[in-house]
C-alpha atoms as a PDB file:
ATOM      1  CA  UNK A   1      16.466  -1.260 -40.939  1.00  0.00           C
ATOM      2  CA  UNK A   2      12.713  -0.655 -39.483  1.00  0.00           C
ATOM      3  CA  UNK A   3      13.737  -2.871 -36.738  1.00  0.00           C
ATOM      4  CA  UNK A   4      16.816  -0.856 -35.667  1.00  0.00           C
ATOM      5  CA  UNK A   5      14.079   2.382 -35.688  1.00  0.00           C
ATOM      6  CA  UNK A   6      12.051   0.077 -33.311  1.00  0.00           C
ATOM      7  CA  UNK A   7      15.206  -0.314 -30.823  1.00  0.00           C
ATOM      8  CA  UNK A   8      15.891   3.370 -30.670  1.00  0.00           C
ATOM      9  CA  UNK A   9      12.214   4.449 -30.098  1.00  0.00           C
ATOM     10  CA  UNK A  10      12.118   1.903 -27.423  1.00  0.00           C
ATOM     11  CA  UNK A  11      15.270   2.918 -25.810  1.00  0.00           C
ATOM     12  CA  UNK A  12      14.373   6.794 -25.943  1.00  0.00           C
ATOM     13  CA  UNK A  13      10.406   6.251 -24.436  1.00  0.00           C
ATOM     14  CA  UNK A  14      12.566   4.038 -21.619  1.00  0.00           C
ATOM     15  CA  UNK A  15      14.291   6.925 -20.863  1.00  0.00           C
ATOM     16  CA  UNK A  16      11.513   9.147 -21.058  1.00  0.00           C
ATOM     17  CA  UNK A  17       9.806   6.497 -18.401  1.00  0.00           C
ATOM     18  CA  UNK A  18      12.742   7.154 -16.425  1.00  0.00           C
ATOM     19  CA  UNK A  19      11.859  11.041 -16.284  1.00  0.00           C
ATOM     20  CA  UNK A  20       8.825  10.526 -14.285  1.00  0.00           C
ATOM     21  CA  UNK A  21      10.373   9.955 -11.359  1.00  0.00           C
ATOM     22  CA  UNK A  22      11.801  13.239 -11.054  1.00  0.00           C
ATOM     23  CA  UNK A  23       8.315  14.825 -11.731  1.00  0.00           C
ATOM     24  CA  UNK A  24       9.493  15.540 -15.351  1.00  0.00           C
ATOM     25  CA  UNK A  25       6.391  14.708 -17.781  1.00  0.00           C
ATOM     26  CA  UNK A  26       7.369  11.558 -18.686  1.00  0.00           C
ATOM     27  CA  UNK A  27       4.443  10.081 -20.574  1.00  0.00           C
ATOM     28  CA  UNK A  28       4.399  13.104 -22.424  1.00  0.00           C
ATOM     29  CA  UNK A  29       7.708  12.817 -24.028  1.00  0.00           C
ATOM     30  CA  UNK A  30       6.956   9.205 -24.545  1.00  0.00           C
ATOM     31  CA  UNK A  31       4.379  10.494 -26.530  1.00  0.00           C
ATOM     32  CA  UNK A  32       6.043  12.870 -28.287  1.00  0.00           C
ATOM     33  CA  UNK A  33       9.044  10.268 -29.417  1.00  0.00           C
ATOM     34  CA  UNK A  34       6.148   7.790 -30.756  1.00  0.00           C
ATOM     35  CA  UNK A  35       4.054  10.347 -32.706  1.00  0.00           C
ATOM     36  CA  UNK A  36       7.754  11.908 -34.404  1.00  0.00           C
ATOM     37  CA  UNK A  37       8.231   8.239 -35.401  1.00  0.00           C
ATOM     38  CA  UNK A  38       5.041   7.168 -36.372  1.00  0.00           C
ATOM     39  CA  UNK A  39       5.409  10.739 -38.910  1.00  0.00           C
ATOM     40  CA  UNK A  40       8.363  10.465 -40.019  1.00  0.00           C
ATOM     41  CA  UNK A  41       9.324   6.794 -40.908  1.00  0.00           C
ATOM     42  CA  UNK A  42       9.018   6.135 -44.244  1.00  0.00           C
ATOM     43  CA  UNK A  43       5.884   4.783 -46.034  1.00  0.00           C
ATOM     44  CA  UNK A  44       7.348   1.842 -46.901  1.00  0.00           C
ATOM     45  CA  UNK A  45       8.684   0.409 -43.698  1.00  0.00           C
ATOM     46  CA  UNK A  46       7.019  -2.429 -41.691  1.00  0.00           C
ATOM     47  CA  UNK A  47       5.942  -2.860 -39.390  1.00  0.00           C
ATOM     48  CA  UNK A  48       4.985   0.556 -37.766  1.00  0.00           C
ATOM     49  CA  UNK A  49       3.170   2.119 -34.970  1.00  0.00           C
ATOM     50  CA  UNK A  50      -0.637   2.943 -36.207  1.00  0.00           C
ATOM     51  CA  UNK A  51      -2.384   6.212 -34.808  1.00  0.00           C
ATOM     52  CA  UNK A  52      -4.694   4.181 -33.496  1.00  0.00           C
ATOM     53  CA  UNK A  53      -2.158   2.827 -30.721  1.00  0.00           C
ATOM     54  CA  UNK A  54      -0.830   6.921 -30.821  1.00  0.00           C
ATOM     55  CA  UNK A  55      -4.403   7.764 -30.001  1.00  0.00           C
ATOM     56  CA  UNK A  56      -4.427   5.237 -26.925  1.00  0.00           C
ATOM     57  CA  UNK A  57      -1.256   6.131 -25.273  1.00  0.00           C
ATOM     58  CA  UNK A  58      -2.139   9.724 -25.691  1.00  0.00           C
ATOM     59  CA  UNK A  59      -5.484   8.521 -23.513  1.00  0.00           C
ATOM     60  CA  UNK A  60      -3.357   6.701 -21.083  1.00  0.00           C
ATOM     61  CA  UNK A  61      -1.090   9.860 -20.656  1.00  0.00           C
ATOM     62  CA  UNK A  62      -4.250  12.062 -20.283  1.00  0.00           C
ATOM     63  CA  UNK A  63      -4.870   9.302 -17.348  1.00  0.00           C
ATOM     64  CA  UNK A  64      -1.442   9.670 -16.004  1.00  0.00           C
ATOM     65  CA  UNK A  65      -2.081  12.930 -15.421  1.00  0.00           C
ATOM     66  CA  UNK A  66      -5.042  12.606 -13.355  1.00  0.00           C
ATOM     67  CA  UNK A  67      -3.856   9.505 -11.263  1.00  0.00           C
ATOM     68  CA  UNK A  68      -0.815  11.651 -10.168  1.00  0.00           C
ATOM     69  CA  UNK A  69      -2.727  14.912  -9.881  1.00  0.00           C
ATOM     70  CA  UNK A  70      -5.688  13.330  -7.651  1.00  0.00           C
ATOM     71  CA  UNK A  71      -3.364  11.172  -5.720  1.00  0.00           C
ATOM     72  CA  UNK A  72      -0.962  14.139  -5.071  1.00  0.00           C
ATOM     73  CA  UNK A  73      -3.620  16.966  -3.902  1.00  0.00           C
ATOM     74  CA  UNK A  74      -5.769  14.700  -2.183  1.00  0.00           C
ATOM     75  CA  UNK A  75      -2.644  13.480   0.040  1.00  0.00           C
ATOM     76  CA  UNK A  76      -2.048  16.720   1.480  1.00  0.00           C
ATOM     77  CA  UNK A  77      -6.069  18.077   1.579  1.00  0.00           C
ATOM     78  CA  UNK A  78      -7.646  15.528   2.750  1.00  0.00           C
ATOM     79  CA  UNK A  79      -5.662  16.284   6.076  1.00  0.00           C
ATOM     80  CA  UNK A  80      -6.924  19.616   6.325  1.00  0.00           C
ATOM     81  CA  UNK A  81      -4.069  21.503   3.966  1.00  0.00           C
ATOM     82  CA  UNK A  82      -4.435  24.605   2.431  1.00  0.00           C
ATOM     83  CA  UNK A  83      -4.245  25.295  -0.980  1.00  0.00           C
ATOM     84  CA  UNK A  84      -0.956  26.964  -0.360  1.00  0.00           C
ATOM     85  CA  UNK A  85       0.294  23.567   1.272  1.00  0.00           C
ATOM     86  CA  UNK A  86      -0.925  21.806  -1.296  1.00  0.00           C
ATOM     87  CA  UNK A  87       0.803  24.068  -4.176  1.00  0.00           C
ATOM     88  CA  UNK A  88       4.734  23.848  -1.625  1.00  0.00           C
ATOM     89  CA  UNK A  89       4.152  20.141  -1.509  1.00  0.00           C
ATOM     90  CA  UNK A  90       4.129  19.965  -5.466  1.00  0.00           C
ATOM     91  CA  UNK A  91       7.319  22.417  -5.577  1.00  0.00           C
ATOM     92  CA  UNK A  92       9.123  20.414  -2.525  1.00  0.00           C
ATOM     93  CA  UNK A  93       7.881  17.402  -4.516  1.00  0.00           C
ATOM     94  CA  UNK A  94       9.450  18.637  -7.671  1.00  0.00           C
ATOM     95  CA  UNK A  95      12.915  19.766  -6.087  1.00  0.00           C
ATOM     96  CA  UNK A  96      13.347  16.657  -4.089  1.00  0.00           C
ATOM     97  CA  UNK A  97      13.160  14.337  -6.412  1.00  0.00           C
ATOM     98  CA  UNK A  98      15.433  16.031  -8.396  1.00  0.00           C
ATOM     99  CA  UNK A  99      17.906  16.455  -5.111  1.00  0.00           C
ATOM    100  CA  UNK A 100      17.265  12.734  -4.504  1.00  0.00           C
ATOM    101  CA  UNK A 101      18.033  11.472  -7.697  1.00  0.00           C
ATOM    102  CA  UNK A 102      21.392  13.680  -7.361  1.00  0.00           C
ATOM    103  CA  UNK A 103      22.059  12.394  -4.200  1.00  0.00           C
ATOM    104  CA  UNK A 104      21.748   8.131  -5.176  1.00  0.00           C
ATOM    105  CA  UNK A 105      22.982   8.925  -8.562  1.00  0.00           C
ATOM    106  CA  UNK A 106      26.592   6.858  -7.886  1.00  0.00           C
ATOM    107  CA  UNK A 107      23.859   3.853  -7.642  1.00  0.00           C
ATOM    108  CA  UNK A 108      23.095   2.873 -10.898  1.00  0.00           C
ATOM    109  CA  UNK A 109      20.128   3.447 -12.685  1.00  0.00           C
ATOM    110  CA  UNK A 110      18.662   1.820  -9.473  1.00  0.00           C
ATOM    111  CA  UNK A 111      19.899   4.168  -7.035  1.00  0.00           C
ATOM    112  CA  UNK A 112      18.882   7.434  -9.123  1.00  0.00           C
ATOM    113  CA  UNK A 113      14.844   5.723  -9.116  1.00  0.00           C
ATOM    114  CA  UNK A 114      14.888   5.480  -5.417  1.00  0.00           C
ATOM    115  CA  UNK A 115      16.906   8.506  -4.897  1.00  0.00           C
ATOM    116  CA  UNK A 116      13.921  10.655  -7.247  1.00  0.00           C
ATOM    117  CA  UNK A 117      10.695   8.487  -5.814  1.00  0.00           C
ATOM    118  CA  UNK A 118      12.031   9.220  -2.224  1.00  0.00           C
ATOM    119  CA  UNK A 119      13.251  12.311  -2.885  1.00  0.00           C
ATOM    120  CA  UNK A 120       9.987  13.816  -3.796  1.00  0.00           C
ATOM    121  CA  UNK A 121       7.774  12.542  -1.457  1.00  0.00           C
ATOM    122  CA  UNK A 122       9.967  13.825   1.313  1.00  0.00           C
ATOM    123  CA  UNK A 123      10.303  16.920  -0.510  1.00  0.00           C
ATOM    124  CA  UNK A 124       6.426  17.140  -0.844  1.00  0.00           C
ATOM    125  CA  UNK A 125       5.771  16.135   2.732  1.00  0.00           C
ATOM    126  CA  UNK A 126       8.257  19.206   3.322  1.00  0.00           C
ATOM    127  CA  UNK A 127       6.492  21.465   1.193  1.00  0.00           C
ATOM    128  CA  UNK A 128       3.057  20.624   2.770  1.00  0.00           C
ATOM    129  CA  UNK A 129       4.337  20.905   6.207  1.00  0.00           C
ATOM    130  CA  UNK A 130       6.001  24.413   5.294  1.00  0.00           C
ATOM    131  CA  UNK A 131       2.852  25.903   3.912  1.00  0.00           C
ATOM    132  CA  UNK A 132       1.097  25.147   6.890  1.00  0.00           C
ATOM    133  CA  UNK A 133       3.790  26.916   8.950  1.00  0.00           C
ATOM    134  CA  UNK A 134       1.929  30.418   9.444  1.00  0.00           C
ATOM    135  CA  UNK A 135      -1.580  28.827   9.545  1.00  0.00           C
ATOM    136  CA  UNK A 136      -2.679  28.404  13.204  1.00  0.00           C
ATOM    137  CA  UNK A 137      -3.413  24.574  12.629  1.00  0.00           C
ATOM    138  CA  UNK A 138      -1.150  22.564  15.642  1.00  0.00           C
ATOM    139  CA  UNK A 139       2.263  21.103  14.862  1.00  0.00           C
ATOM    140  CA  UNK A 140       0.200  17.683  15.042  1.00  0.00           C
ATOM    141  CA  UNK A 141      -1.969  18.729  12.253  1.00  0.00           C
ATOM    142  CA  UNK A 142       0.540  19.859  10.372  1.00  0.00           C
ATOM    143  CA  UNK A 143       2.776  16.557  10.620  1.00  0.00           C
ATOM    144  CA  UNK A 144      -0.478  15.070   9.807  1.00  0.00           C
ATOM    145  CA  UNK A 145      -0.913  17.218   6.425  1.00  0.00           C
ATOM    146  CA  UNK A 146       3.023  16.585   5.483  1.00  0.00           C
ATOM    147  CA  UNK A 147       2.672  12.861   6.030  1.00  0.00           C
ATOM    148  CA  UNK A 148      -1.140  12.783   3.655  1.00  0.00           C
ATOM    149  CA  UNK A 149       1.554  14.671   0.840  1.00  0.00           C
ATOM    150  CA  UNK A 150       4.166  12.040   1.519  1.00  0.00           C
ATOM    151  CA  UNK A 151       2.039   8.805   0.799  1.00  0.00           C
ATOM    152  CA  UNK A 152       0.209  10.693  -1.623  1.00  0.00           C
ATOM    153  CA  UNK A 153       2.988  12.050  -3.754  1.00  0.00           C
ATOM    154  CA  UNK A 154       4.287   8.296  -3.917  1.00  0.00           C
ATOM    155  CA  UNK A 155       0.978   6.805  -4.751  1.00  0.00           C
ATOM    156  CA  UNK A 156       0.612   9.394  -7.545  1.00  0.00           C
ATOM    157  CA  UNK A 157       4.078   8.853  -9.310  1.00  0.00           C
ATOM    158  CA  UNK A 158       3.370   4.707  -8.769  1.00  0.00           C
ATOM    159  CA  UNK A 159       0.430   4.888 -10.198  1.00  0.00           C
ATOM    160  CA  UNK A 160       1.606   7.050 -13.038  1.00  0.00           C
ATOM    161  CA  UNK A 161       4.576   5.069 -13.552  1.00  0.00           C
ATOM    162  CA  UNK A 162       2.444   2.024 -14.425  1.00  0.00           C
ATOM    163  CA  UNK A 163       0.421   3.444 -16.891  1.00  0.00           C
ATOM    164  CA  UNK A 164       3.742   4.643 -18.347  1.00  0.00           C
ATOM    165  CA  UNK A 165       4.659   1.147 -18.450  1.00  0.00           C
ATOM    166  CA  UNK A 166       1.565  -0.036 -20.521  1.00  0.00           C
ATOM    167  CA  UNK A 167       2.152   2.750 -22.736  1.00  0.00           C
ATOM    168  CA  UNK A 168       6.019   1.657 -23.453  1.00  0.00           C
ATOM    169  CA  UNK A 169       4.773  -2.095 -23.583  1.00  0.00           C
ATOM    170  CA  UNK A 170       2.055  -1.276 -26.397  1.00  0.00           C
ATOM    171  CA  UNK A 171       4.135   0.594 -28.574  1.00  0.00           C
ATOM    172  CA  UNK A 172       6.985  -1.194 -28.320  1.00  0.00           C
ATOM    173  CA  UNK A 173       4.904  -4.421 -29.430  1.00  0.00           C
ATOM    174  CA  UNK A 174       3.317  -2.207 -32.080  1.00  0.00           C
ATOM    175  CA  UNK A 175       6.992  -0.816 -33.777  1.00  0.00           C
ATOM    176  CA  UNK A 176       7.980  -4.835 -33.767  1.00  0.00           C
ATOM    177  CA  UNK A 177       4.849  -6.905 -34.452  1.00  0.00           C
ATOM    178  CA  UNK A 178       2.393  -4.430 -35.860  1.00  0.00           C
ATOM    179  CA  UNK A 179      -0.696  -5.324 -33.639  1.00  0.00           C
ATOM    180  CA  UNK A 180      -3.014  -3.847 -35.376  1.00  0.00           C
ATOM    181  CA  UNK A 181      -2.007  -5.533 -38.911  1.00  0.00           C
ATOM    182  CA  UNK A 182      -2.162  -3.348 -41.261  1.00  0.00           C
ATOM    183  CA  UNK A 183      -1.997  -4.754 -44.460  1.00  0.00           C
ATOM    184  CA  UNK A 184       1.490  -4.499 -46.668  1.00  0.00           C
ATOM    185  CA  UNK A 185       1.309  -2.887 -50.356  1.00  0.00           C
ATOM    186  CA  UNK A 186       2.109  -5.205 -52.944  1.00  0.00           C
ATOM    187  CA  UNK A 187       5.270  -4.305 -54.456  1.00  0.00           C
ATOM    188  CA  UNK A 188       4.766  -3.115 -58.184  1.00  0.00           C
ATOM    189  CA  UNK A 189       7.039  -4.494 -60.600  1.00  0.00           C
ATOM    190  CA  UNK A 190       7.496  -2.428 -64.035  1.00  0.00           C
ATOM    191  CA  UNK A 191       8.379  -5.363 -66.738  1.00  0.00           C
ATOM    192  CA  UNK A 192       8.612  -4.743 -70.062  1.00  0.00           C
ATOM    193  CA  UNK A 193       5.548  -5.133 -72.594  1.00  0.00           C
ATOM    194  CA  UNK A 194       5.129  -8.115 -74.661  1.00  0.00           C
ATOM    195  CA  UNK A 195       3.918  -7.258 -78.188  1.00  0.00           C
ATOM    196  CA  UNK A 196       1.698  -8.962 -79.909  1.00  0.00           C
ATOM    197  CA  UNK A 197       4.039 -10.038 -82.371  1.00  0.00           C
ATOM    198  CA  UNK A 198       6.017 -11.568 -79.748  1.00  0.00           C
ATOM    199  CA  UNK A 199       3.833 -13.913 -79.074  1.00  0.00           C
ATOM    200  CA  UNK A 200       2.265 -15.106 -82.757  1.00  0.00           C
ATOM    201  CA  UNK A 201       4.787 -18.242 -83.497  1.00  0.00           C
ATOM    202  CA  UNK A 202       5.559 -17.957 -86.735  1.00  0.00           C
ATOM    203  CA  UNK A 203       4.703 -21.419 -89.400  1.00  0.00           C
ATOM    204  CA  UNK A 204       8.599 -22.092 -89.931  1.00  0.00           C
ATOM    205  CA  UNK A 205      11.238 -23.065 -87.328  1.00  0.00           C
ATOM    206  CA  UNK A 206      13.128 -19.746 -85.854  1.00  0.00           C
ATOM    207  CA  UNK A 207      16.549 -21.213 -86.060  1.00  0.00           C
ATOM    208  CA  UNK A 208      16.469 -21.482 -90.183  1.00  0.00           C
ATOM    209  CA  UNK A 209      15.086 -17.746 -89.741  1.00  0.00           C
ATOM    210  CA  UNK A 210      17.561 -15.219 -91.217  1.00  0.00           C
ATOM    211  CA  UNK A 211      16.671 -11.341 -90.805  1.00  0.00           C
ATOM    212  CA  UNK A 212      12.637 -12.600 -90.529  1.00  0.00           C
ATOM    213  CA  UNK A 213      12.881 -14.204 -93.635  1.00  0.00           C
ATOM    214  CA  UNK A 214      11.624 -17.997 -94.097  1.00  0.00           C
ATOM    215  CA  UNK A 215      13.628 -20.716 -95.421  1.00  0.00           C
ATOM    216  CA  UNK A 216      13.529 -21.470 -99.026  1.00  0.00           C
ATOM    217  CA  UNK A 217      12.007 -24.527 -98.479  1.00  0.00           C
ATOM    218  CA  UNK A 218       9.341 -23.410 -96.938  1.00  0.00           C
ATOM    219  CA  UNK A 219       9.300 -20.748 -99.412  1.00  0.00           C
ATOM    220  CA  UNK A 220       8.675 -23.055-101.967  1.00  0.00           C
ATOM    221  CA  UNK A 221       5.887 -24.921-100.042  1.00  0.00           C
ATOM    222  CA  UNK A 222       4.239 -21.758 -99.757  1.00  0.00           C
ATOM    223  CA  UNK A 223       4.778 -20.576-103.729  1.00  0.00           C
ATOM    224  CA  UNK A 224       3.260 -24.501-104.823  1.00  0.00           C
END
């Protein structure tokens, strides 16, 4: 039974992998499905995801976060954007992956990947190059921002995508081989107690016994 738990954790924080790529927080609802299981699966079922791996992968998301955050904003500023470009390129980045995903969708799985990782970093290149529009920076520059929103919006969601994946490859190994062995209770078995007139043999043989009573042979030994 704790190994069919272990198959549906693994298939919902796969498809909460997926939701990265259409800027959804991802690693966070990984997180989320492993700490509900980790909670709620009963005490006696092993093996089971420790908080120590919980603890990890809620380090890893923490670095997620600022992988796709740096990676993102630094695409778009370090061409000269404003911090109104910068803010568009995470909306455009946000509604194209979602419009890309849409879009690729009749491809499966595959197609909807492409379709959001695309999708967004066109979307973000759009954004950047919007907010630019009323600045009096050059339509150069501005190509120049949308493109440093483009590469960096992709590099972001790579780069959190792959710490998504070690996060989904420890916990998954944790729910079915318990890496950090935790050792199993001994299982308790209630037997009935042995008296101590159970065990004293008594000085005749039990089979001429009749309602605890010797034989009378014996009885007679005993009398001489």
């Amino acid at each position: 039974m704790v190994y069919v738990a272990a198959v549906l954790l693994m298939l919902a924080n796969s498809f909460a992998w997926v939701t990265t790529f259409v800027t959804l927080p991802g690693n966070w609802i990984l997180l989320l499905f492993t700490i509900l299981y980790a909670y709620f699966l009963p005490a006696g079922y092993f093996p089971r995801v420790s908080w120590t791996v919980v603890i990890v992968i809620a380090v890893l998301a923490v670095i997620g976060e600022i992988v796709e955050f740096l990676a993102g904003a630094a695409g778009a500023a370090k061409q000269g954007g404003s911090r109104w470009g910068v803010f568009l390129s995470l909306v455009g980045a946000f509604l194209g992956s979602l419009t890309g995903a849409i879009l690729l969708s009749f491809i499966p799985i595959l197609g909807t990947m492409i379709g959001a990782l695309l999708g967004g970093a066109l979307g973000a290149f759009g954004g950047a190059w919007l907010g630019e529009h009323n600045t009096e920076k050059s339509h150069e520059e501005r190509m120049a921002i949308g493109q440093g929103a483009f590469i960096g919006r992709i590099l972001g969601t790579v780069g959190k995508l792959v710490v998504g994946v070690i996060m989904l490859v420890l916990v998954t190994l944790d729910s079915f081989f318990d890496l950090k062995r935790e050792p199993i209770p001994e299982q308790v078995t209630t037997e009935g107690e042995v008296s101590y007139q159970d065990n004293v043999k008594p000085p005749w043989p039990t089979l001429a016994m009749k309602d605890g009573a010797p034989p009378k042979s014996e009885r007679k030994k005993n009398e001489k």
